[in-house]
N, C-alpha and C. Protein backbone atom coordinates (compact mmCIF):
# COMPACT_ATOMS: atom_id res chain seq x y z
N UNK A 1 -111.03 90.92 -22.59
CA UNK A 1 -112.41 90.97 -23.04
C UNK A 1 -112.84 92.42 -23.16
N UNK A 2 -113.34 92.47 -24.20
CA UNK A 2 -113.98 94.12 -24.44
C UNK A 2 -115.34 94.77 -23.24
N UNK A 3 -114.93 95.92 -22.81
CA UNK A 3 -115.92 96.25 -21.88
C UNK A 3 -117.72 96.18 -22.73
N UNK A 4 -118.67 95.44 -21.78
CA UNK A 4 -119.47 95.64 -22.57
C UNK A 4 -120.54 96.31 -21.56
N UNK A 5 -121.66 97.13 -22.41
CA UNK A 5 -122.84 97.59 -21.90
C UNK A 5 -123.72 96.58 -20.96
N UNK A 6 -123.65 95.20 -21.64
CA UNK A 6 -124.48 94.39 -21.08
C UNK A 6 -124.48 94.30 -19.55
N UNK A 7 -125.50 94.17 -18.66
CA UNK A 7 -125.53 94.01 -17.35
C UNK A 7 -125.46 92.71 -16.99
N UNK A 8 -125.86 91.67 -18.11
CA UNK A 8 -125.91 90.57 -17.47
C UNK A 8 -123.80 90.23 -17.51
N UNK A 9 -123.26 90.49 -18.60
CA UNK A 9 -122.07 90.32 -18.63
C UNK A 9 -121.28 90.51 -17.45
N UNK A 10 -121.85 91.88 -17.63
CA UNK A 10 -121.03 92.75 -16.03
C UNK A 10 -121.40 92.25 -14.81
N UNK A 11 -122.61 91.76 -14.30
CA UNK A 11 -122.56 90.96 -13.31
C UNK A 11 -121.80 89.41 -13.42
N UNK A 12 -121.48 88.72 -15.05
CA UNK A 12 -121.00 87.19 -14.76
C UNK A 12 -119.33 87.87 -14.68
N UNK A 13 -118.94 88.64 -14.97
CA UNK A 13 -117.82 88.70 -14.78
C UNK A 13 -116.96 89.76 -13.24
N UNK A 14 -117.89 89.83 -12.71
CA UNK A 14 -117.74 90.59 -11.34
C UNK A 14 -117.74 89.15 -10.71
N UNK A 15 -118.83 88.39 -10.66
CA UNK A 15 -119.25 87.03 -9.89
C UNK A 15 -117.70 86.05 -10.16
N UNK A 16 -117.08 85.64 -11.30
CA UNK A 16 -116.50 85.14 -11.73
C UNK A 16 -114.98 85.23 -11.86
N UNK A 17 -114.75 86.36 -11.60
CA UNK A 17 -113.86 86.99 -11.04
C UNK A 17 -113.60 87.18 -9.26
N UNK A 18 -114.55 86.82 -8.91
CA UNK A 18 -114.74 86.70 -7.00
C UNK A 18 -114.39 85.30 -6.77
N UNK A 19 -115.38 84.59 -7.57
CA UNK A 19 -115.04 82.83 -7.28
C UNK A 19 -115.29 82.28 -8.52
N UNK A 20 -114.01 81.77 -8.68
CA UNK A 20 -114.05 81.14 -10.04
C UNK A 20 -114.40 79.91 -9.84
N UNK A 21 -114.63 78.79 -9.17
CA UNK A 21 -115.01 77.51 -9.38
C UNK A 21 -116.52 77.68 -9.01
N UNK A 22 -117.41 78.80 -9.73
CA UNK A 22 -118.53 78.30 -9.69
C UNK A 22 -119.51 77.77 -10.88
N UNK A 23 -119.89 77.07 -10.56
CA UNK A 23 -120.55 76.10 -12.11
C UNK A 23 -121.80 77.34 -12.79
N UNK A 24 -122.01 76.82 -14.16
CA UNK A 24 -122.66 77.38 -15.09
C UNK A 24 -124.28 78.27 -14.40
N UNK A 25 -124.64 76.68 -13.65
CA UNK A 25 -125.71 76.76 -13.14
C UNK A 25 -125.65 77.88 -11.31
N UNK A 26 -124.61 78.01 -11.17
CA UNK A 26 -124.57 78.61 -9.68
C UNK A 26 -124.39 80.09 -10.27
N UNK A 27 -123.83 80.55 -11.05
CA UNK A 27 -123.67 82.00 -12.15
C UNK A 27 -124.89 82.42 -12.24
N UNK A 28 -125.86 81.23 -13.02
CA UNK A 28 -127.27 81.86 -13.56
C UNK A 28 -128.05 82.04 -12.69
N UNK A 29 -127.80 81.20 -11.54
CA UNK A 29 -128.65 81.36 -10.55
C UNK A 29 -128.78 83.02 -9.62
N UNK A 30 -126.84 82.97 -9.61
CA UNK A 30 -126.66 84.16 -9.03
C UNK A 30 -127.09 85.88 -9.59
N UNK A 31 -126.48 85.48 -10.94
CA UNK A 31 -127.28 86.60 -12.02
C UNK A 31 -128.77 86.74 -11.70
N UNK A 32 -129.47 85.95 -11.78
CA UNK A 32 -130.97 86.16 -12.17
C UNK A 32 -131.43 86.66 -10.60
N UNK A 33 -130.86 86.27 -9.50
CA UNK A 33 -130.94 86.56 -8.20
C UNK A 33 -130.55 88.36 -7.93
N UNK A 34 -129.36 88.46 -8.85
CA UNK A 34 -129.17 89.99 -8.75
C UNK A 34 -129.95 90.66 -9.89
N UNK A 35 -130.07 90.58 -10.36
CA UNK A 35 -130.77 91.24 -11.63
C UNK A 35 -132.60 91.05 -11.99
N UNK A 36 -132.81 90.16 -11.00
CA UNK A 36 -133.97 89.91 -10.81
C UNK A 36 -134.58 89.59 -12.26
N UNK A 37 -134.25 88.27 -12.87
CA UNK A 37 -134.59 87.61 -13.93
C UNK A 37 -134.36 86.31 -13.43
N UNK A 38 -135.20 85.42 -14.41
CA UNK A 38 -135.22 84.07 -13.91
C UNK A 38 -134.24 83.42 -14.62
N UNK A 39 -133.69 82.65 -14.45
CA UNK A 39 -132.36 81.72 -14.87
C UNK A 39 -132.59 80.96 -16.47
N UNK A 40 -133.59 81.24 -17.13
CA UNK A 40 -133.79 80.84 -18.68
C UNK A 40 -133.27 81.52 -19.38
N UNK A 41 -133.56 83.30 -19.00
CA UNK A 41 -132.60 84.06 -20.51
C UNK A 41 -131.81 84.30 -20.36
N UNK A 42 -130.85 83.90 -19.54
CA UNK A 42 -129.53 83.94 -19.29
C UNK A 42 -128.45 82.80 -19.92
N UNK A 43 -127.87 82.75 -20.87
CA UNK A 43 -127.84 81.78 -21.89
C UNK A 43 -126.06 81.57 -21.12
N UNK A 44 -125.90 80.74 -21.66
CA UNK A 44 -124.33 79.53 -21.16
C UNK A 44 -123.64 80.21 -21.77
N UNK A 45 -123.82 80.92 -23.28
CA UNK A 45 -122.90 81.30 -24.01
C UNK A 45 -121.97 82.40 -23.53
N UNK A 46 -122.60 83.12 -22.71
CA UNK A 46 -121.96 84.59 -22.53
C UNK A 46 -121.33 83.83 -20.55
N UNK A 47 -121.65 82.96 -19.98
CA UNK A 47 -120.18 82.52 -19.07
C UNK A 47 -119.50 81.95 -19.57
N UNK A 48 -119.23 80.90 -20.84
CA UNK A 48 -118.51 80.30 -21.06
C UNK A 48 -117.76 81.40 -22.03
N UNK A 49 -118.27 82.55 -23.00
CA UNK A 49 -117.47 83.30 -23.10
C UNK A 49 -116.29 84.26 -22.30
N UNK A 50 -117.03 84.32 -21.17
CA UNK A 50 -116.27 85.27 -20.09
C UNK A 50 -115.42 84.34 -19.29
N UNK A 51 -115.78 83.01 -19.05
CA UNK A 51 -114.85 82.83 -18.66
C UNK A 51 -113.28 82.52 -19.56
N UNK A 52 -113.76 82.50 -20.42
CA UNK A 52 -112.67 81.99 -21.46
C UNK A 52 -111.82 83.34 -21.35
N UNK A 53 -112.57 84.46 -21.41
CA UNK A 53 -112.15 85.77 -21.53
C UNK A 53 -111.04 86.10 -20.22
N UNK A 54 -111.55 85.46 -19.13
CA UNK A 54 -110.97 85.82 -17.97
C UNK A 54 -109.54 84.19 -17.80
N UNK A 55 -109.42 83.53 -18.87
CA UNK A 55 -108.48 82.54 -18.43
C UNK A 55 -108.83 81.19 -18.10
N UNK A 56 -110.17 80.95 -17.48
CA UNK A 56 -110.26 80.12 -16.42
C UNK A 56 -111.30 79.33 -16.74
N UNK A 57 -111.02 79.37 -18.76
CA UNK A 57 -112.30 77.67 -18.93
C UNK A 57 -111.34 76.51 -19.02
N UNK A 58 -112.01 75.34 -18.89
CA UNK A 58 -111.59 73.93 -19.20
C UNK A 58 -110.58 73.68 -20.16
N UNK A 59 -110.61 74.08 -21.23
CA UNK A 59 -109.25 73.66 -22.09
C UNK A 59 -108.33 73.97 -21.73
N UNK A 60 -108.19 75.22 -21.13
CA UNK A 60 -106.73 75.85 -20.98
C UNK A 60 -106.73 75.40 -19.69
N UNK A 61 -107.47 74.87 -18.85
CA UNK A 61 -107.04 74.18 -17.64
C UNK A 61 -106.42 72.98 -17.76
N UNK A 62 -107.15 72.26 -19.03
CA UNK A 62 -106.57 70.59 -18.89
C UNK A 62 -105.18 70.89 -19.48
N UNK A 63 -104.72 71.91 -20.31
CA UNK A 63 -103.46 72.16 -21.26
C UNK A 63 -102.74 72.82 -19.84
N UNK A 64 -103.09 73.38 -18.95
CA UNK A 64 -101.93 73.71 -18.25
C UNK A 64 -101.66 72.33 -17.12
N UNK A 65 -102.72 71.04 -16.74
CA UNK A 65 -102.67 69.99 -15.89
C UNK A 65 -102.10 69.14 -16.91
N UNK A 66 -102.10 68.94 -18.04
CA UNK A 66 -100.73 68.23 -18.98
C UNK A 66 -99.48 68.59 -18.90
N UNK A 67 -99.17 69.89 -18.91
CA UNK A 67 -97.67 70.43 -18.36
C UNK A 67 -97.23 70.43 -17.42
N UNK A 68 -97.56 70.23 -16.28
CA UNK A 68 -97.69 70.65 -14.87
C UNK A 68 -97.46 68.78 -14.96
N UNK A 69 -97.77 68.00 -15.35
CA UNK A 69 -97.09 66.78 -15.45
C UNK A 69 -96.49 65.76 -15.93
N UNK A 70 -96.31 66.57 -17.27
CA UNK A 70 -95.38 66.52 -18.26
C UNK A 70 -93.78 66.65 -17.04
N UNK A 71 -94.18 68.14 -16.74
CA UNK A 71 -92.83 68.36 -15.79
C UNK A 71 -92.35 67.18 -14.67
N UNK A 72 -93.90 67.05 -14.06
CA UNK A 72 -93.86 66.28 -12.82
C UNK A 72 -94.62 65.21 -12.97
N UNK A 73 -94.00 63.69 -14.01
CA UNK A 73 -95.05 62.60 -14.08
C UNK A 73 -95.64 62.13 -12.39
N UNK A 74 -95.02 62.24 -11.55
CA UNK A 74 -95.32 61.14 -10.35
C UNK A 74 -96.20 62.11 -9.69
N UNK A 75 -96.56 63.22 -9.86
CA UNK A 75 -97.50 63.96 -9.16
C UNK A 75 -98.60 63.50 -8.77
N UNK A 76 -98.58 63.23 -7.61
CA UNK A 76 -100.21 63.05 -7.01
C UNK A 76 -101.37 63.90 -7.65
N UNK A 77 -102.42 62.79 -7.83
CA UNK A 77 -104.03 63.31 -8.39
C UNK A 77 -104.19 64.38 -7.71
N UNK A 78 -104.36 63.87 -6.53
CA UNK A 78 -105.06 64.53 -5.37
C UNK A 78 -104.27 66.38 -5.17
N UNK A 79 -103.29 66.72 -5.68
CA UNK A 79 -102.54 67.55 -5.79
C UNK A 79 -103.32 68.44 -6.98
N UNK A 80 -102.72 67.58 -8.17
CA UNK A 80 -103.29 67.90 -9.47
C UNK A 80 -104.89 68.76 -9.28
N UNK A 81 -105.41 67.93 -8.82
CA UNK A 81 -107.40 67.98 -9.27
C UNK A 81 -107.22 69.54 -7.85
N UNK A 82 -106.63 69.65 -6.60
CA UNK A 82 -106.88 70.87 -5.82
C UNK A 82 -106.35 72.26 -6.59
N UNK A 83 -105.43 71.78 -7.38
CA UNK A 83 -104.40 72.86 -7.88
C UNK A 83 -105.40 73.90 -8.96
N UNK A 84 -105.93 72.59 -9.91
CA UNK A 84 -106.66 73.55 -11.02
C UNK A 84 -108.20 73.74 -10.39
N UNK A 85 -108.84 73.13 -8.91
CA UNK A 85 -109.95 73.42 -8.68
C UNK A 85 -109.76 75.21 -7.97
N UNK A 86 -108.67 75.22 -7.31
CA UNK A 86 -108.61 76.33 -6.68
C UNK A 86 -107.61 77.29 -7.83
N UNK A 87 -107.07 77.04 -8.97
CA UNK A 87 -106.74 78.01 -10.03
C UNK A 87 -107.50 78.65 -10.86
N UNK A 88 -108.14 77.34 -11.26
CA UNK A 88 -108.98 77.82 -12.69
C UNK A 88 -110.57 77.75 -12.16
N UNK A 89 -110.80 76.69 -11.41
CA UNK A 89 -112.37 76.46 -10.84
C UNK A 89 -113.17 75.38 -11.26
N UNK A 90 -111.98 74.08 -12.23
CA UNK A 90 -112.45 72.66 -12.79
C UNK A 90 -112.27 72.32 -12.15
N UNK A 91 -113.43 70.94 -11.93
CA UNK A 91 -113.46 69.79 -11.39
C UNK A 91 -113.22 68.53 -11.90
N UNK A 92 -111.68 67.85 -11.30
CA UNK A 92 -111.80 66.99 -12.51
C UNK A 92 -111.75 65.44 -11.15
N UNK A 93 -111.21 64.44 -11.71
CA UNK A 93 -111.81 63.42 -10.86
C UNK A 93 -110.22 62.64 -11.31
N UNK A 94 -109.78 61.36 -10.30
CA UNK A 94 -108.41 60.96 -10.89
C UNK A 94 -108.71 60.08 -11.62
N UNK A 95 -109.47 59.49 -12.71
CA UNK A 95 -109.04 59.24 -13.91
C UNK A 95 -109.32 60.26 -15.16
N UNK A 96 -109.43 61.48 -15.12
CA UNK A 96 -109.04 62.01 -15.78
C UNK A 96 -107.54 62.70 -15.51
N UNK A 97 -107.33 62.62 -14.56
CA UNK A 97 -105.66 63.19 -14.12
C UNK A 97 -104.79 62.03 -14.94
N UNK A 98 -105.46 61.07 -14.98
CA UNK A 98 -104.58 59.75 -15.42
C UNK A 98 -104.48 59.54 -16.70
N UNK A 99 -105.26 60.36 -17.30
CA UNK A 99 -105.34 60.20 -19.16
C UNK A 99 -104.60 61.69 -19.19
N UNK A 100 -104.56 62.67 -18.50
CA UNK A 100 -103.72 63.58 -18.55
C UNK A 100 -102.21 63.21 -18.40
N UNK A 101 -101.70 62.74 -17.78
CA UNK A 101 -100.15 61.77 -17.51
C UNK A 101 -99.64 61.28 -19.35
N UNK A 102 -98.82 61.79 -19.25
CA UNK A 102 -97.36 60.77 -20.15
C UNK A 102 -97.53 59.56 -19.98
N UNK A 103 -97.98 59.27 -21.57
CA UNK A 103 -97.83 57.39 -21.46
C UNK A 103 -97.09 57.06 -21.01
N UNK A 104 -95.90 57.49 -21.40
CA UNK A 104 -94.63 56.40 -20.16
C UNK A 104 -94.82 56.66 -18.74
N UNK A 105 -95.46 57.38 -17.91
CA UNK A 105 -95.58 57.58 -16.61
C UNK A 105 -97.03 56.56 -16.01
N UNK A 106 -97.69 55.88 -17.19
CA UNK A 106 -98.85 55.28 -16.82
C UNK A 106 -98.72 54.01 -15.98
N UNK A 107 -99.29 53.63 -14.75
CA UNK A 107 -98.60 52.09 -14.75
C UNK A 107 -99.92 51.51 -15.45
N UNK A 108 -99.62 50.36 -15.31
CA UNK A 108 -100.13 49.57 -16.07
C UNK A 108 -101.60 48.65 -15.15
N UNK A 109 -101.86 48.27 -15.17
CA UNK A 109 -103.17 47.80 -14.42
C UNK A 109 -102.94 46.29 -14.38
N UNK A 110 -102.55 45.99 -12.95
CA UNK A 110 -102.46 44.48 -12.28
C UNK A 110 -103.39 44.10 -12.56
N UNK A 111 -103.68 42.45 -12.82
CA UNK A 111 -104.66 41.61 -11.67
C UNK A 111 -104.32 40.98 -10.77
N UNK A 112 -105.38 40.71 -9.86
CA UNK A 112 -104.78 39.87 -8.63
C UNK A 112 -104.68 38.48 -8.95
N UNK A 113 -103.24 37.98 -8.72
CA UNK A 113 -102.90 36.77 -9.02
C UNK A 113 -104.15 35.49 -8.28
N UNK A 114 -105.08 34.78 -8.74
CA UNK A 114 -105.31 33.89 -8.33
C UNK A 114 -104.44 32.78 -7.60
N UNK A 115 -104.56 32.16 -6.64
CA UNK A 115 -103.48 31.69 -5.96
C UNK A 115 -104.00 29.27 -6.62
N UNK A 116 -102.93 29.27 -6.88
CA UNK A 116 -103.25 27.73 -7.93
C UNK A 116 -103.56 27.09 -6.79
N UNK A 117 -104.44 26.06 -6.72
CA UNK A 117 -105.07 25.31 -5.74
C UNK A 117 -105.08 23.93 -6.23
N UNK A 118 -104.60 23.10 -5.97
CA UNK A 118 -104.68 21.78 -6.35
C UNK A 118 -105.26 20.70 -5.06
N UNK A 119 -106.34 20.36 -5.11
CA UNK A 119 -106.70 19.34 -4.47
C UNK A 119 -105.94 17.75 -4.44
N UNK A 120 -105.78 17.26 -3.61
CA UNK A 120 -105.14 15.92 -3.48
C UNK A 120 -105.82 15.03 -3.05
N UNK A 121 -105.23 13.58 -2.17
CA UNK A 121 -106.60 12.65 -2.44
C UNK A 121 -107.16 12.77 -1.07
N UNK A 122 -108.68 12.48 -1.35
CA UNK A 122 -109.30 12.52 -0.18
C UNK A 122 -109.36 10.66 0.44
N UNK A 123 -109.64 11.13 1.82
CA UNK A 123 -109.91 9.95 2.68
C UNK A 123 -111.04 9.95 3.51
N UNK A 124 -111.71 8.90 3.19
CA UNK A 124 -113.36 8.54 4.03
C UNK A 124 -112.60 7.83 5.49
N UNK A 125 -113.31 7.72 6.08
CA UNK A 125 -113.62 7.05 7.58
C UNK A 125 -115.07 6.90 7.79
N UNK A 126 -115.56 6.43 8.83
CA UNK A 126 -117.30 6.59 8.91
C UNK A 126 -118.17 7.86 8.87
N UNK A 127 -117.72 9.14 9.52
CA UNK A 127 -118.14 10.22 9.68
C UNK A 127 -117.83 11.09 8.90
N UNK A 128 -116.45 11.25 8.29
CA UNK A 128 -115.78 12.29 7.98
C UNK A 128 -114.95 12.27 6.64
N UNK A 129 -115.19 13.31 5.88
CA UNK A 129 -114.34 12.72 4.79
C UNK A 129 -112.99 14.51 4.80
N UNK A 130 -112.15 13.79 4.72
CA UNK A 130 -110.79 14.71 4.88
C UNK A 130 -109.79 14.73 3.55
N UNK A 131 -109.60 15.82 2.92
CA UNK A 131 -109.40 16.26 1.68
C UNK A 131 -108.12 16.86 1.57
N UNK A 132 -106.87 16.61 1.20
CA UNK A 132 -105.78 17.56 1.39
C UNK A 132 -105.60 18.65 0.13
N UNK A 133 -104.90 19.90 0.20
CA UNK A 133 -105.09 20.76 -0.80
C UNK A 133 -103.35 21.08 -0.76
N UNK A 134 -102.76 21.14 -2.06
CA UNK A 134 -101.69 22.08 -1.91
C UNK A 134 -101.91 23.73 -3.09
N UNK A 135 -101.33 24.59 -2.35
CA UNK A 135 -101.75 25.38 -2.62
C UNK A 135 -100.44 26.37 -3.04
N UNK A 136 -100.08 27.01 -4.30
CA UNK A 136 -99.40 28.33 -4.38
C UNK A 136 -100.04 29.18 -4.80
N UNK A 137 -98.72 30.24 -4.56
CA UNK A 137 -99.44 31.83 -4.66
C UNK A 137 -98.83 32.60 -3.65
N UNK A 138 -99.49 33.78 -3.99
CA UNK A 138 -99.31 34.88 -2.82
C UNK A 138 -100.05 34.15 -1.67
N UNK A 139 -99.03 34.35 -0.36
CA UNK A 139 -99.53 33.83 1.26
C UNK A 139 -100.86 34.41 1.52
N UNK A 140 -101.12 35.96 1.37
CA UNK A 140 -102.12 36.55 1.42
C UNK A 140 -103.26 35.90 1.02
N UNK A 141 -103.21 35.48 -0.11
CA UNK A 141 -104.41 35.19 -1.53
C UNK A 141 -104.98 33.59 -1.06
N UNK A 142 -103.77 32.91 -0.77
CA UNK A 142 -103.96 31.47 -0.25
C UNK A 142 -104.94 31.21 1.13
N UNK A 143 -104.45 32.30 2.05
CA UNK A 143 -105.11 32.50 3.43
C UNK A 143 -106.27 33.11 3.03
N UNK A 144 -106.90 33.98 2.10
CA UNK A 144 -107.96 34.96 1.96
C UNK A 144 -108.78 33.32 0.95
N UNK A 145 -107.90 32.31 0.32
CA UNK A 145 -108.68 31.18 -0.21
C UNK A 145 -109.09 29.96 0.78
N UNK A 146 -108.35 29.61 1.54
CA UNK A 146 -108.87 28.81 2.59
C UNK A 146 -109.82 29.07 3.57
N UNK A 147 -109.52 30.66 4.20
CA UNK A 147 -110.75 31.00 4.61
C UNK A 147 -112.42 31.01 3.88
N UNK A 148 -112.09 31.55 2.82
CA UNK A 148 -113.56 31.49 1.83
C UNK A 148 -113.96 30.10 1.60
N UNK A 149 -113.24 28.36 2.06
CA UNK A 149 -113.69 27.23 2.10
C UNK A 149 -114.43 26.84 3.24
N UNK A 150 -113.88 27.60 4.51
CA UNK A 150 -114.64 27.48 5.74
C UNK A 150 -115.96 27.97 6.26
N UNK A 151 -116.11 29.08 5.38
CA UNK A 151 -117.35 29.84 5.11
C UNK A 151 -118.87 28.90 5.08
C-alpha cells in the first residue's frame, strides 16, 4: 500500500496491523477515539482498503480456507474457523467451513430412521385393555418410542 498523508489511514493501519481480527466497527471506534472524531466520517472504504492492502480481508481468507482443505478434506471446523480467526481476523461459523470443503469430502445429511411400529390385537377384560406392539428399528429409537407411550 502506498504511504499516505492521511491520518486517519495511518492510524487504521497501525491499529490493524497490532490486531487484525478487529471488526469495521471496533477500527472506527478506535480511530475516532484517537483522533478525536466521531465514528461517521470515518468511512468503511479506507479499512476495507487497508486491510486488503495489508493481506487480511475476507476473500483471500476464504481462498486460502479452500486450500488449506482442498489439501486436508477431514479437517476439523473448529481448527479451520481458529486458524483464519487468529491469521487473517475472519469470523466464520461451521457451515460456512462446510460449503468451503470439496464436494466429495461432504457427507451427506442423515435422517433419523423412524423405528416401524406395528400394533397387534388388543384384549379387553373388565378394567383393562392390553395392546401388543411389535416393533423394528434401531434399539435406541424403539426404547426412545415406547418410552414417549408411557408419557
Amino acid at each position: 500500500m502506498k504511504e499516505s498523508n492521511d491520518p486517519v489511514t495511518a492510524v487504521v493501519v497501525r491499529l490493524l496491523k497490532a490486531k487484525k481480527n478487529l471488526t469495521e466497527r471496533e477500527v472506527k471506534v478506535a480511530v475516532a477515539r484517537e483522533l478525536k472524531l466521531g465514528p461517521k466520517p470515518i468511512s468503511t472504504r479506507i479499512i476495507r482498503d487497508v486491510r486488503r492492502s495489508l493481506g487480511i480481508d475476507r476473500p483471500r481468507a476464504l481462498a486460502w480456507a479452500r486450500h488449506l482443505l482442498a489439501k486436508n478434506p477431514r479437517l476439523e471446523a473448529k481448527k479451520v474457523i481458529t486458524e483464519l480467526r487468529e491469521r487473517f481476523g475472519v469470523r466464520l461459523s461451521p457451515p460456512d467451513v462446510t460449503r468451503l470443503r470439496p464436494d466429495r469430502t461432504r457427507q451427506p445429511r442423515t435422517t433419523k430412521a423412524r423405528p416401524i411400529v406395528k400394533s397387534g390385537k388388543a384384549r379387553r377384560s373388565a378394567h383393562t385393555v392390553t395392546v401388543s406392539h411389535h416393533a423394528e428399528g434401531n434399539p435406541t429409537d424403539v426404547a426412545r418410542f415406547f418410552r414417549s407411550l408411557a408419557e
